[in-house]
PDB file of N, CA and C in Angstrom:
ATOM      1  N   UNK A   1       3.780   5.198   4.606  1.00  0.00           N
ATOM      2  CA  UNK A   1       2.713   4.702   3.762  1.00  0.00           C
ATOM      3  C   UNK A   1       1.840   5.891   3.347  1.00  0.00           C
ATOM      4  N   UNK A   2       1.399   6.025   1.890  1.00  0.00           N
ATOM      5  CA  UNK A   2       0.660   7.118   1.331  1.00  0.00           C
ATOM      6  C   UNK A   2      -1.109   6.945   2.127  1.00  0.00           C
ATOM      7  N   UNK A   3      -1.016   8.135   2.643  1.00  0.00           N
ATOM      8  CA  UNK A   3      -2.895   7.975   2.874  1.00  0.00           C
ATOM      9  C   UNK A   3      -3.505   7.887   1.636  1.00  0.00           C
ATOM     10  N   UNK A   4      -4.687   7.244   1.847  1.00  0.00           N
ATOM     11  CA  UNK A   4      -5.366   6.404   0.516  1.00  0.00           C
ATOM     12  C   UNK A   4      -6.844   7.199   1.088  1.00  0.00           C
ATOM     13  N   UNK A   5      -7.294   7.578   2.468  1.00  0.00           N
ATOM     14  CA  UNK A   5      -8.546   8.533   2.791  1.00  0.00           C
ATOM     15  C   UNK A   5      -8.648   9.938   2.720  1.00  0.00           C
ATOM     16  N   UNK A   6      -9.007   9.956   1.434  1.00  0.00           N
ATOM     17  CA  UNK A   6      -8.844  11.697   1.282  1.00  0.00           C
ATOM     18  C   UNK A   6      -9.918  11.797   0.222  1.00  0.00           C
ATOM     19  N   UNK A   7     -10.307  12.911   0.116  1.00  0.00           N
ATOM     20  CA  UNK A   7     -11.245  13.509  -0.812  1.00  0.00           C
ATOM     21  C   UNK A   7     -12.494  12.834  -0.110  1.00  0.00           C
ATOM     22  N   UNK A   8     -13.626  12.563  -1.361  1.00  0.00           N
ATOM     23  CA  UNK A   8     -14.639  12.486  -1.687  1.00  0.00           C
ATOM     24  C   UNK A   8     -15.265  11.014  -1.025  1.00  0.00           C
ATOM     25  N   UNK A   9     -14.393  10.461  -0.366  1.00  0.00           N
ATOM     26  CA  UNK A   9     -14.037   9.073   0.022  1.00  0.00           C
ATOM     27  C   UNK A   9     -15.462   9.132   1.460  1.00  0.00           C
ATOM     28  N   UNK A  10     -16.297  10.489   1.957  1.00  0.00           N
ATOM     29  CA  UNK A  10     -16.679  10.278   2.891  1.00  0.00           C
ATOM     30  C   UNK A  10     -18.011   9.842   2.572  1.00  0.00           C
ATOM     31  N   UNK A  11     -18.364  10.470   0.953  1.00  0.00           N
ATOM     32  CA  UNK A  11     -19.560  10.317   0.628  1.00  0.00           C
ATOM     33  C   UNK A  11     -20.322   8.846   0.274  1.00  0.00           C
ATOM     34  N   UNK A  12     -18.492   7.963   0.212  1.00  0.00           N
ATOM     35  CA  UNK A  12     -18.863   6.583  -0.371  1.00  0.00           C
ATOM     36  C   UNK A  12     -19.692   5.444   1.049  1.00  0.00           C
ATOM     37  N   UNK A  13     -20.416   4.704   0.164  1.00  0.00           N
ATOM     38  CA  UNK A  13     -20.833   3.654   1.028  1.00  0.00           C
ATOM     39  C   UNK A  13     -19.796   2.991   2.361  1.00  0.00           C
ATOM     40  N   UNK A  14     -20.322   2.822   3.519  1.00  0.00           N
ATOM     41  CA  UNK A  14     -19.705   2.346   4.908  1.00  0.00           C
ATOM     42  C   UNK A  14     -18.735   1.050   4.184  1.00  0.00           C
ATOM     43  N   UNK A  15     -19.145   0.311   3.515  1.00  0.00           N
ATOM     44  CA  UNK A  15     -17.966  -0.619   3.071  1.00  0.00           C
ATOM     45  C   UNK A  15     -16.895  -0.252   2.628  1.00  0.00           C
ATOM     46  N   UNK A  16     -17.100   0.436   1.632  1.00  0.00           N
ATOM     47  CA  UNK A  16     -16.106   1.216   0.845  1.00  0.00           C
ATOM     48  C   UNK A  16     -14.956   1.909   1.982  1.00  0.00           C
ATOM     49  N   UNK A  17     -16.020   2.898   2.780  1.00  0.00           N
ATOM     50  CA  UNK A  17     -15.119   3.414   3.935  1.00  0.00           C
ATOM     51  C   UNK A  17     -13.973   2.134   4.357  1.00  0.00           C
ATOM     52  N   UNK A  18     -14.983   0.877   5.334  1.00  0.00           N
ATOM     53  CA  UNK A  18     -14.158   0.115   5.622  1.00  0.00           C
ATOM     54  C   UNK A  18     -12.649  -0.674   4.577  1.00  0.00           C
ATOM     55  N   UNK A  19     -12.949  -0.969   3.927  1.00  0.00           N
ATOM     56  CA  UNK A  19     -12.415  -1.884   2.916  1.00  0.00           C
ATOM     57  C   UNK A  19     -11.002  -0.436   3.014  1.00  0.00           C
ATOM     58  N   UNK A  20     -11.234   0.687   2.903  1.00  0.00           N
ATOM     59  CA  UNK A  20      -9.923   1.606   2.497  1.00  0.00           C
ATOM     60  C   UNK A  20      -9.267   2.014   4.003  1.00  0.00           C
ATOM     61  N   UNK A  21      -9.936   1.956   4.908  1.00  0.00           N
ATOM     62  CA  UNK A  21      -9.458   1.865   6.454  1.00  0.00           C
ATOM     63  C   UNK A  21      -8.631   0.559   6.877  1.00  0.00           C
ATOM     64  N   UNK A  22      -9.533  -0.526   6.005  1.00  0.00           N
ATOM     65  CA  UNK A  22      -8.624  -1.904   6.433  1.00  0.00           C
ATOM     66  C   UNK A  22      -7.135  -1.929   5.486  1.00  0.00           C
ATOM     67  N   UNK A  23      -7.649  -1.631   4.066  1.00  0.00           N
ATOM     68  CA  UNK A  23      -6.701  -1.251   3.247  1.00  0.00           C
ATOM     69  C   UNK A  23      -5.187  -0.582   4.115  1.00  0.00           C
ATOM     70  N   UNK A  24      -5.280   0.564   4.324  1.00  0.00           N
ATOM     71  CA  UNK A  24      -4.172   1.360   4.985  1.00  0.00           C
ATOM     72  C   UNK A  24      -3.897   0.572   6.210  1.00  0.00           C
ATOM     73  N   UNK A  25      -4.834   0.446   7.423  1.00  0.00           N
ATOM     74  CA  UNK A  25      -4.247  -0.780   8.778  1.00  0.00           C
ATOM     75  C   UNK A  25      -3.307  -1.750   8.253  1.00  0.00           C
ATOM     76  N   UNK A  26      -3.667  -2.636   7.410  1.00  0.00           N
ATOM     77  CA  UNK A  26      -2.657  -3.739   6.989  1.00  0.00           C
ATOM     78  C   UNK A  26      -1.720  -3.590   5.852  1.00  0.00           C
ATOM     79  N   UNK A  27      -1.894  -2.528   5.202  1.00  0.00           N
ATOM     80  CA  UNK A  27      -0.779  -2.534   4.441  1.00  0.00           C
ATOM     81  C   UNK A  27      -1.285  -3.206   3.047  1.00  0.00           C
ATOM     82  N   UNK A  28      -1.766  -3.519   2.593  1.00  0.00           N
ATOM     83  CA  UNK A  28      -2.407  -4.614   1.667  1.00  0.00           C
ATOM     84  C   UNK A  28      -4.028  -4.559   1.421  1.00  0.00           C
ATOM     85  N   UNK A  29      -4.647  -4.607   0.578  1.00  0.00           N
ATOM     86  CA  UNK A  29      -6.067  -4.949  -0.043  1.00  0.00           C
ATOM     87  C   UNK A  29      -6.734  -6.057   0.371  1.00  0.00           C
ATOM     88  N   UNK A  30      -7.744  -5.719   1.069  1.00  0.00           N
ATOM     89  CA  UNK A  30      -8.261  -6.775   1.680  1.00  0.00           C
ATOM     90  C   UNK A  30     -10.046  -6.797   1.002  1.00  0.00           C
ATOM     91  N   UNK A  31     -11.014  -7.807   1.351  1.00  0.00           N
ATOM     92  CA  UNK A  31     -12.091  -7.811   0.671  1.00  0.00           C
ATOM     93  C   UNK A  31     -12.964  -7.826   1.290  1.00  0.00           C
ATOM     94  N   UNK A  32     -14.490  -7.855   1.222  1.00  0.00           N
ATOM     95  CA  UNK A  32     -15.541  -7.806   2.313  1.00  0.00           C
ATOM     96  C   UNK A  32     -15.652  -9.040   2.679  1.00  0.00           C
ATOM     97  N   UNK A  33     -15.710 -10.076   2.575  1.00  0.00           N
ATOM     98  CA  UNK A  33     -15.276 -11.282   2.764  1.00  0.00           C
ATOM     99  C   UNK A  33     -14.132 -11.800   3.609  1.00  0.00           C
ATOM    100  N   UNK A  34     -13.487 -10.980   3.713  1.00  0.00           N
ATOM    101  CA  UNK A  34     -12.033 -11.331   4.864  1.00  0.00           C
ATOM    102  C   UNK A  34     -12.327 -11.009   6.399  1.00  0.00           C
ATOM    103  N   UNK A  35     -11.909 -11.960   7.229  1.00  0.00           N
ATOM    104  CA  UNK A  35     -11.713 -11.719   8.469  1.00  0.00           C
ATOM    105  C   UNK A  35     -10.601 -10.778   8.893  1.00  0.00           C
ATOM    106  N   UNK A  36     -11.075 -10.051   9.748  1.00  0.00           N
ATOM    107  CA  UNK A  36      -9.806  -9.025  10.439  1.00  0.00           C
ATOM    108  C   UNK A  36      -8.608 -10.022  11.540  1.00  0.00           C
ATOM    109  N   UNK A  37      -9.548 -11.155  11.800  1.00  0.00           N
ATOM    110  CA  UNK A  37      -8.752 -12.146  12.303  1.00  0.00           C
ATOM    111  C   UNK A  37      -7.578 -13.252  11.797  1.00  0.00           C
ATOM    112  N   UNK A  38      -8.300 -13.189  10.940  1.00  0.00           N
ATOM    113  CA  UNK A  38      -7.715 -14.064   9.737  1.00  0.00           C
ATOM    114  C   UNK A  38      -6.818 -13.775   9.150  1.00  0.00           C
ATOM    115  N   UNK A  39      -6.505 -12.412   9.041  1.00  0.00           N
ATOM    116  CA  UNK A  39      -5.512 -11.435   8.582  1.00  0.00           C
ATOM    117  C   UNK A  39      -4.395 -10.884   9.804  1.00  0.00           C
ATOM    118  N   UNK A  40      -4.728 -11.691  10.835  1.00  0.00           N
ATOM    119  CA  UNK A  40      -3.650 -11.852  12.156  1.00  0.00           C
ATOM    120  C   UNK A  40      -3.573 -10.134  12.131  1.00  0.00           C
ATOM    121  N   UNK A  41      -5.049  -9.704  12.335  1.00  0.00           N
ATOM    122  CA  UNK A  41      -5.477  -8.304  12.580  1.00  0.00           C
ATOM    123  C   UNK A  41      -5.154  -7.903  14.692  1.00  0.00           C
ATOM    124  N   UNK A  42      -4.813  -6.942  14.660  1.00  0.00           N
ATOM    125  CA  UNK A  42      -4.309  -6.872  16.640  1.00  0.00           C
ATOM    126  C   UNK A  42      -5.136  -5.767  16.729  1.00  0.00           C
ATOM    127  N   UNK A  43      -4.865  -5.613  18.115  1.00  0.00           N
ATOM    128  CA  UNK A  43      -5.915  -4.391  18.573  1.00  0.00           C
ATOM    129  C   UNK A  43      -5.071  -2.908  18.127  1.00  0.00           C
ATOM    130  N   UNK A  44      -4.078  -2.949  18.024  1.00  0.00           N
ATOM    131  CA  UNK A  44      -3.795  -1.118  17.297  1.00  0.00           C
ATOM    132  C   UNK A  44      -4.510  -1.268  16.060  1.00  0.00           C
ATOM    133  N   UNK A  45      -4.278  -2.300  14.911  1.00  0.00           N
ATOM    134  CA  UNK A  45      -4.554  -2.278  13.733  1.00  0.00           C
ATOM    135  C   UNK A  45      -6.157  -1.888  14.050  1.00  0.00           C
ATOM    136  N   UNK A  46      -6.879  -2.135  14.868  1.00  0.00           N
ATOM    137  CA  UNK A  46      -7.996  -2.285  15.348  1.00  0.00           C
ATOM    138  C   UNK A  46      -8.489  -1.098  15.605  1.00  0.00           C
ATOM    139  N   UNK A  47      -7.867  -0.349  16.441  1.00  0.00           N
ATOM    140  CA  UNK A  47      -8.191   0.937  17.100  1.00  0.00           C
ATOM    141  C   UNK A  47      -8.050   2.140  16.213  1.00  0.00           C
ATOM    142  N   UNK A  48      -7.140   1.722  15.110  1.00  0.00           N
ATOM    143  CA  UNK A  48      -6.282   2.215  13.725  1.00  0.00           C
ATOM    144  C   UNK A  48      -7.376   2.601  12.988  1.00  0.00           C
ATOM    145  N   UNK A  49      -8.231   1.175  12.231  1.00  0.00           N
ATOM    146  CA  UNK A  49      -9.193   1.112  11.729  1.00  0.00           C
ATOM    147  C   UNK A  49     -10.798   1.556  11.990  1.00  0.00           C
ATOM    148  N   UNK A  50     -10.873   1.766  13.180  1.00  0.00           N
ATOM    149  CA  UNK A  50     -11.932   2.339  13.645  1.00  0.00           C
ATOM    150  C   UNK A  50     -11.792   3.506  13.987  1.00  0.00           C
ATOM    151  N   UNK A  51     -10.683   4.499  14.117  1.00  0.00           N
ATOM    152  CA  UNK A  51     -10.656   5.663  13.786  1.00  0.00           C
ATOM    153  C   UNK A  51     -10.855   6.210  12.841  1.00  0.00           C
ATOM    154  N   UNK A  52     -10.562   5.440  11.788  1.00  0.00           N
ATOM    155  CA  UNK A  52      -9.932   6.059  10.672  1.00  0.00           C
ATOM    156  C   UNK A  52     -11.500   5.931  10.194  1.00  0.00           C
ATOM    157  N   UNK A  53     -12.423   5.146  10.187  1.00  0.00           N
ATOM    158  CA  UNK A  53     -13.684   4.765   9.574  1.00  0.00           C
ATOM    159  C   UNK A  53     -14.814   5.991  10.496  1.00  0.00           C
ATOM    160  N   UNK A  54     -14.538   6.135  11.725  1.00  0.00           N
ATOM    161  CA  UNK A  54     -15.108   7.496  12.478  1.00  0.00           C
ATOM    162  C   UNK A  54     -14.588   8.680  11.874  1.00  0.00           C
ATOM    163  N   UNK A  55     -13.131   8.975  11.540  1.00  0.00           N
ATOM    164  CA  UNK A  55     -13.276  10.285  10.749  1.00  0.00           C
ATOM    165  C   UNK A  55     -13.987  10.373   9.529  1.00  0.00           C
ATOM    166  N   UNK A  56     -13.885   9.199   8.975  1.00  0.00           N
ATOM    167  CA  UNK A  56     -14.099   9.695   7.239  1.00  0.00           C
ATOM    168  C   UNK A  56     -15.958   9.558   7.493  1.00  0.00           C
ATOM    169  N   UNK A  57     -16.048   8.684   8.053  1.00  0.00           N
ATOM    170  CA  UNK A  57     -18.194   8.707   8.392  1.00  0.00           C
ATOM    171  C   UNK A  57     -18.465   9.818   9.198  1.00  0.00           C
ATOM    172  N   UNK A  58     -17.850  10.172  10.292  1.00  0.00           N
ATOM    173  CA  UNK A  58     -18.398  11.203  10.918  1.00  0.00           C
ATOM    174  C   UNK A  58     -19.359  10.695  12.277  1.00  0.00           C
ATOM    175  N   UNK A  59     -18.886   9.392  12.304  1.00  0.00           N
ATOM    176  CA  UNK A  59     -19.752   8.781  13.416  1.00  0.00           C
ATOM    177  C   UNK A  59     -19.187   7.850  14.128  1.00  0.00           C
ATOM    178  N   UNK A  60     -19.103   7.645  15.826  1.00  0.00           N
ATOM    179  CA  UNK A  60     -18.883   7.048  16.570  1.00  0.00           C
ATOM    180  C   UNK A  60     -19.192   5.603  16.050  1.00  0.00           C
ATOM    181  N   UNK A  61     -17.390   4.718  15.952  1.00  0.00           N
ATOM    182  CA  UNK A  61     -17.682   3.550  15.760  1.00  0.00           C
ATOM    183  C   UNK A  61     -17.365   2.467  17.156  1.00  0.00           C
ATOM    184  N   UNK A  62     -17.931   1.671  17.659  1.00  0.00           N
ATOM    185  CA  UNK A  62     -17.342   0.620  18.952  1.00  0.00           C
ATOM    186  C   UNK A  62     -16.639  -0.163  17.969  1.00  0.00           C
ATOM    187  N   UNK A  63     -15.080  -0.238  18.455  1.00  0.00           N
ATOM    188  CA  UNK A  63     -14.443  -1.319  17.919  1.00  0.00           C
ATOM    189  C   UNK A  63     -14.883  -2.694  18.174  1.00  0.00           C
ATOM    190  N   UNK A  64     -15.855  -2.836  18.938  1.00  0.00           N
ATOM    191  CA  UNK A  64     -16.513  -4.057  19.195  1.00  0.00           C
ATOM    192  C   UNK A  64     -17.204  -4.897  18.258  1.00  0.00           C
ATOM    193  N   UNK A  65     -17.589  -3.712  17.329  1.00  0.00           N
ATOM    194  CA  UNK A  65     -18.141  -4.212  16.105  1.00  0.00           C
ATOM    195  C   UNK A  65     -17.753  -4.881  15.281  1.00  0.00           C
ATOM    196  N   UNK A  66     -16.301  -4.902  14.781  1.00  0.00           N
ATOM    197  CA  UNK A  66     -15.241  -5.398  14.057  1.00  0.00           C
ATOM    198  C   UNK A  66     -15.123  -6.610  14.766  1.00  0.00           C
ATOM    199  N   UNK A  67     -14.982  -6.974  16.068  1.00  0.00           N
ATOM    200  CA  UNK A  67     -14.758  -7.966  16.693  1.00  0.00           C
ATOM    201  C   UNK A  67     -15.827  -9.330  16.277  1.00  0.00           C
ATOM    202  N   UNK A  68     -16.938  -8.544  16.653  1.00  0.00           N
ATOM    203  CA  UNK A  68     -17.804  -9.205  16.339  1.00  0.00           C
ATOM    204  C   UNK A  68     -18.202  -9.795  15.274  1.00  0.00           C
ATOM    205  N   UNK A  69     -18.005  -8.809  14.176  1.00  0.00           N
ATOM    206  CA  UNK A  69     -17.863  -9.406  12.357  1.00  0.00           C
ATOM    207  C   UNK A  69     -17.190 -10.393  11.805  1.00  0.00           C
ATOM    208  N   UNK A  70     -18.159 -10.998  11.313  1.00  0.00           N
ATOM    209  CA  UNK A  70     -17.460 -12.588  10.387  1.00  0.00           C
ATOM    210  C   UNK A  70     -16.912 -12.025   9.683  1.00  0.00           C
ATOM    211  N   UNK A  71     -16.425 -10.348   9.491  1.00  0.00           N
ATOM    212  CA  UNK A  71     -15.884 -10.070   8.040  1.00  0.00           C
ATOM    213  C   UNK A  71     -16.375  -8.578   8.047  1.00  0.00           C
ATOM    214  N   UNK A  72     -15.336  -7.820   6.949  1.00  0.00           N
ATOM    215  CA  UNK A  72     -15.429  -6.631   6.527  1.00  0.00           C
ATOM    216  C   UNK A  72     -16.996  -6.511   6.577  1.00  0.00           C
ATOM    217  N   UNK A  73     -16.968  -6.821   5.451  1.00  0.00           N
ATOM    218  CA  UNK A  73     -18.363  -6.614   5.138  1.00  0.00           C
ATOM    219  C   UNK A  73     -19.882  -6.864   5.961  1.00  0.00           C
ATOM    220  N   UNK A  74     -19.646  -7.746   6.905  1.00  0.00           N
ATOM    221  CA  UNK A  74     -20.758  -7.579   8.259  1.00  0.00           C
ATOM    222  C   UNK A  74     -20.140  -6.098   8.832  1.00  0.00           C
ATOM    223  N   UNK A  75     -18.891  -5.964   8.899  1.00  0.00           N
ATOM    224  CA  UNK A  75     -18.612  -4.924   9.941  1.00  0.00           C
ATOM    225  C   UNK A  75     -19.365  -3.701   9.595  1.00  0.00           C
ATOM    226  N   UNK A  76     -19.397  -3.292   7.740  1.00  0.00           N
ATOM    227  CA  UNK A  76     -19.626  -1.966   7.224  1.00  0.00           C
ATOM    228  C   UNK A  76     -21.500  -2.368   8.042  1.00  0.00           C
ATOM    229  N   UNK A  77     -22.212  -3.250   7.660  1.00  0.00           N
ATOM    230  CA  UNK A  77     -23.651  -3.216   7.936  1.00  0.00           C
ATOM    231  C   UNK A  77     -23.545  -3.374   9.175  1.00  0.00           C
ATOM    232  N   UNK A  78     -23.210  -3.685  10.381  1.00  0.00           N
ATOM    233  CA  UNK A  78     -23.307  -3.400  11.852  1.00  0.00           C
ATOM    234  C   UNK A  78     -23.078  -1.649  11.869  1.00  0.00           C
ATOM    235  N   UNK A  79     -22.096  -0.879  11.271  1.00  0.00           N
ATOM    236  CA  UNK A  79     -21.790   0.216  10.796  1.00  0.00           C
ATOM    237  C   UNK A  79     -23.337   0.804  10.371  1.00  0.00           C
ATOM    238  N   UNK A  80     -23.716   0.882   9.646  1.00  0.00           N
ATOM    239  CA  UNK A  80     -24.966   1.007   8.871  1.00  0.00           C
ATOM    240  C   UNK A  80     -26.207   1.286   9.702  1.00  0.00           C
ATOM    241  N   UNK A  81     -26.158  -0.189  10.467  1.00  0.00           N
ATOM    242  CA  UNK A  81     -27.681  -0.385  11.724  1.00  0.00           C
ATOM    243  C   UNK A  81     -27.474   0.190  13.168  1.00  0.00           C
ATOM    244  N   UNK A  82     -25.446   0.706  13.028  1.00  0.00           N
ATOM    245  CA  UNK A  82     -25.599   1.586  14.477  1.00  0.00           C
ATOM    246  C   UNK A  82     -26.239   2.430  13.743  1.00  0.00           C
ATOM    247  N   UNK A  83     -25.713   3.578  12.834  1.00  0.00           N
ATOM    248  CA  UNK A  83     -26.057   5.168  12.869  1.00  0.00           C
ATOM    249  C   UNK A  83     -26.985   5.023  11.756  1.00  0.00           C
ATOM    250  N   UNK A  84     -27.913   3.833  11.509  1.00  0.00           N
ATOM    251  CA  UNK A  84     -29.113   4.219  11.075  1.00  0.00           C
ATOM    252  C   UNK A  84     -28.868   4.803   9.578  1.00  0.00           C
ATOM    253  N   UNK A  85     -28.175   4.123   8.492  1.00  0.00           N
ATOM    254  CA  UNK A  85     -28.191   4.601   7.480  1.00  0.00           C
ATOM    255  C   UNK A  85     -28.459   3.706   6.460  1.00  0.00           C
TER     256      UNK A  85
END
């Protein structure tokens, strides 16, 4: 599978990050609105995605966070209110 996180991709908003981290984990385009559960998301895809969202931010993510999210898009703002941005 082609990496899709490269370039300029670090400067973009924590969603954005997420949405292209979830993007590559599953294989497929997913929306801020989607559950990682819902998408019969597992813990590599998991551990996958939260790496991949710590390199390109530059900041320690708890995969716990994702767990916790009704959705992409809670995940990027739990993202946000850890490292204060």
């Amino acid at each position: 599978m082609e990496k899709i996180l490269t370039g300029d991709l670090a400067a973009r908003k924590s969603l954005d990050v997420v949405l292209a981290a979830a993007h590559e984990a599953f294989g497929f385009s997913v929306a801020a609105d989607d559950n990682f559960f819902d998408l019969d998301g597992d813990s590599l895809q998991a551990i996958n995605l939260a790496v991949q969202v710590e390199e390109i931010l530059g900041k320690e993510i708890d995969v716990a966070m994702l767990f916790d999210a009704a959705n992409f898009g809670e995940f990027a703002d739990l993202i946000d209110g850890a490292t204060g941005r």
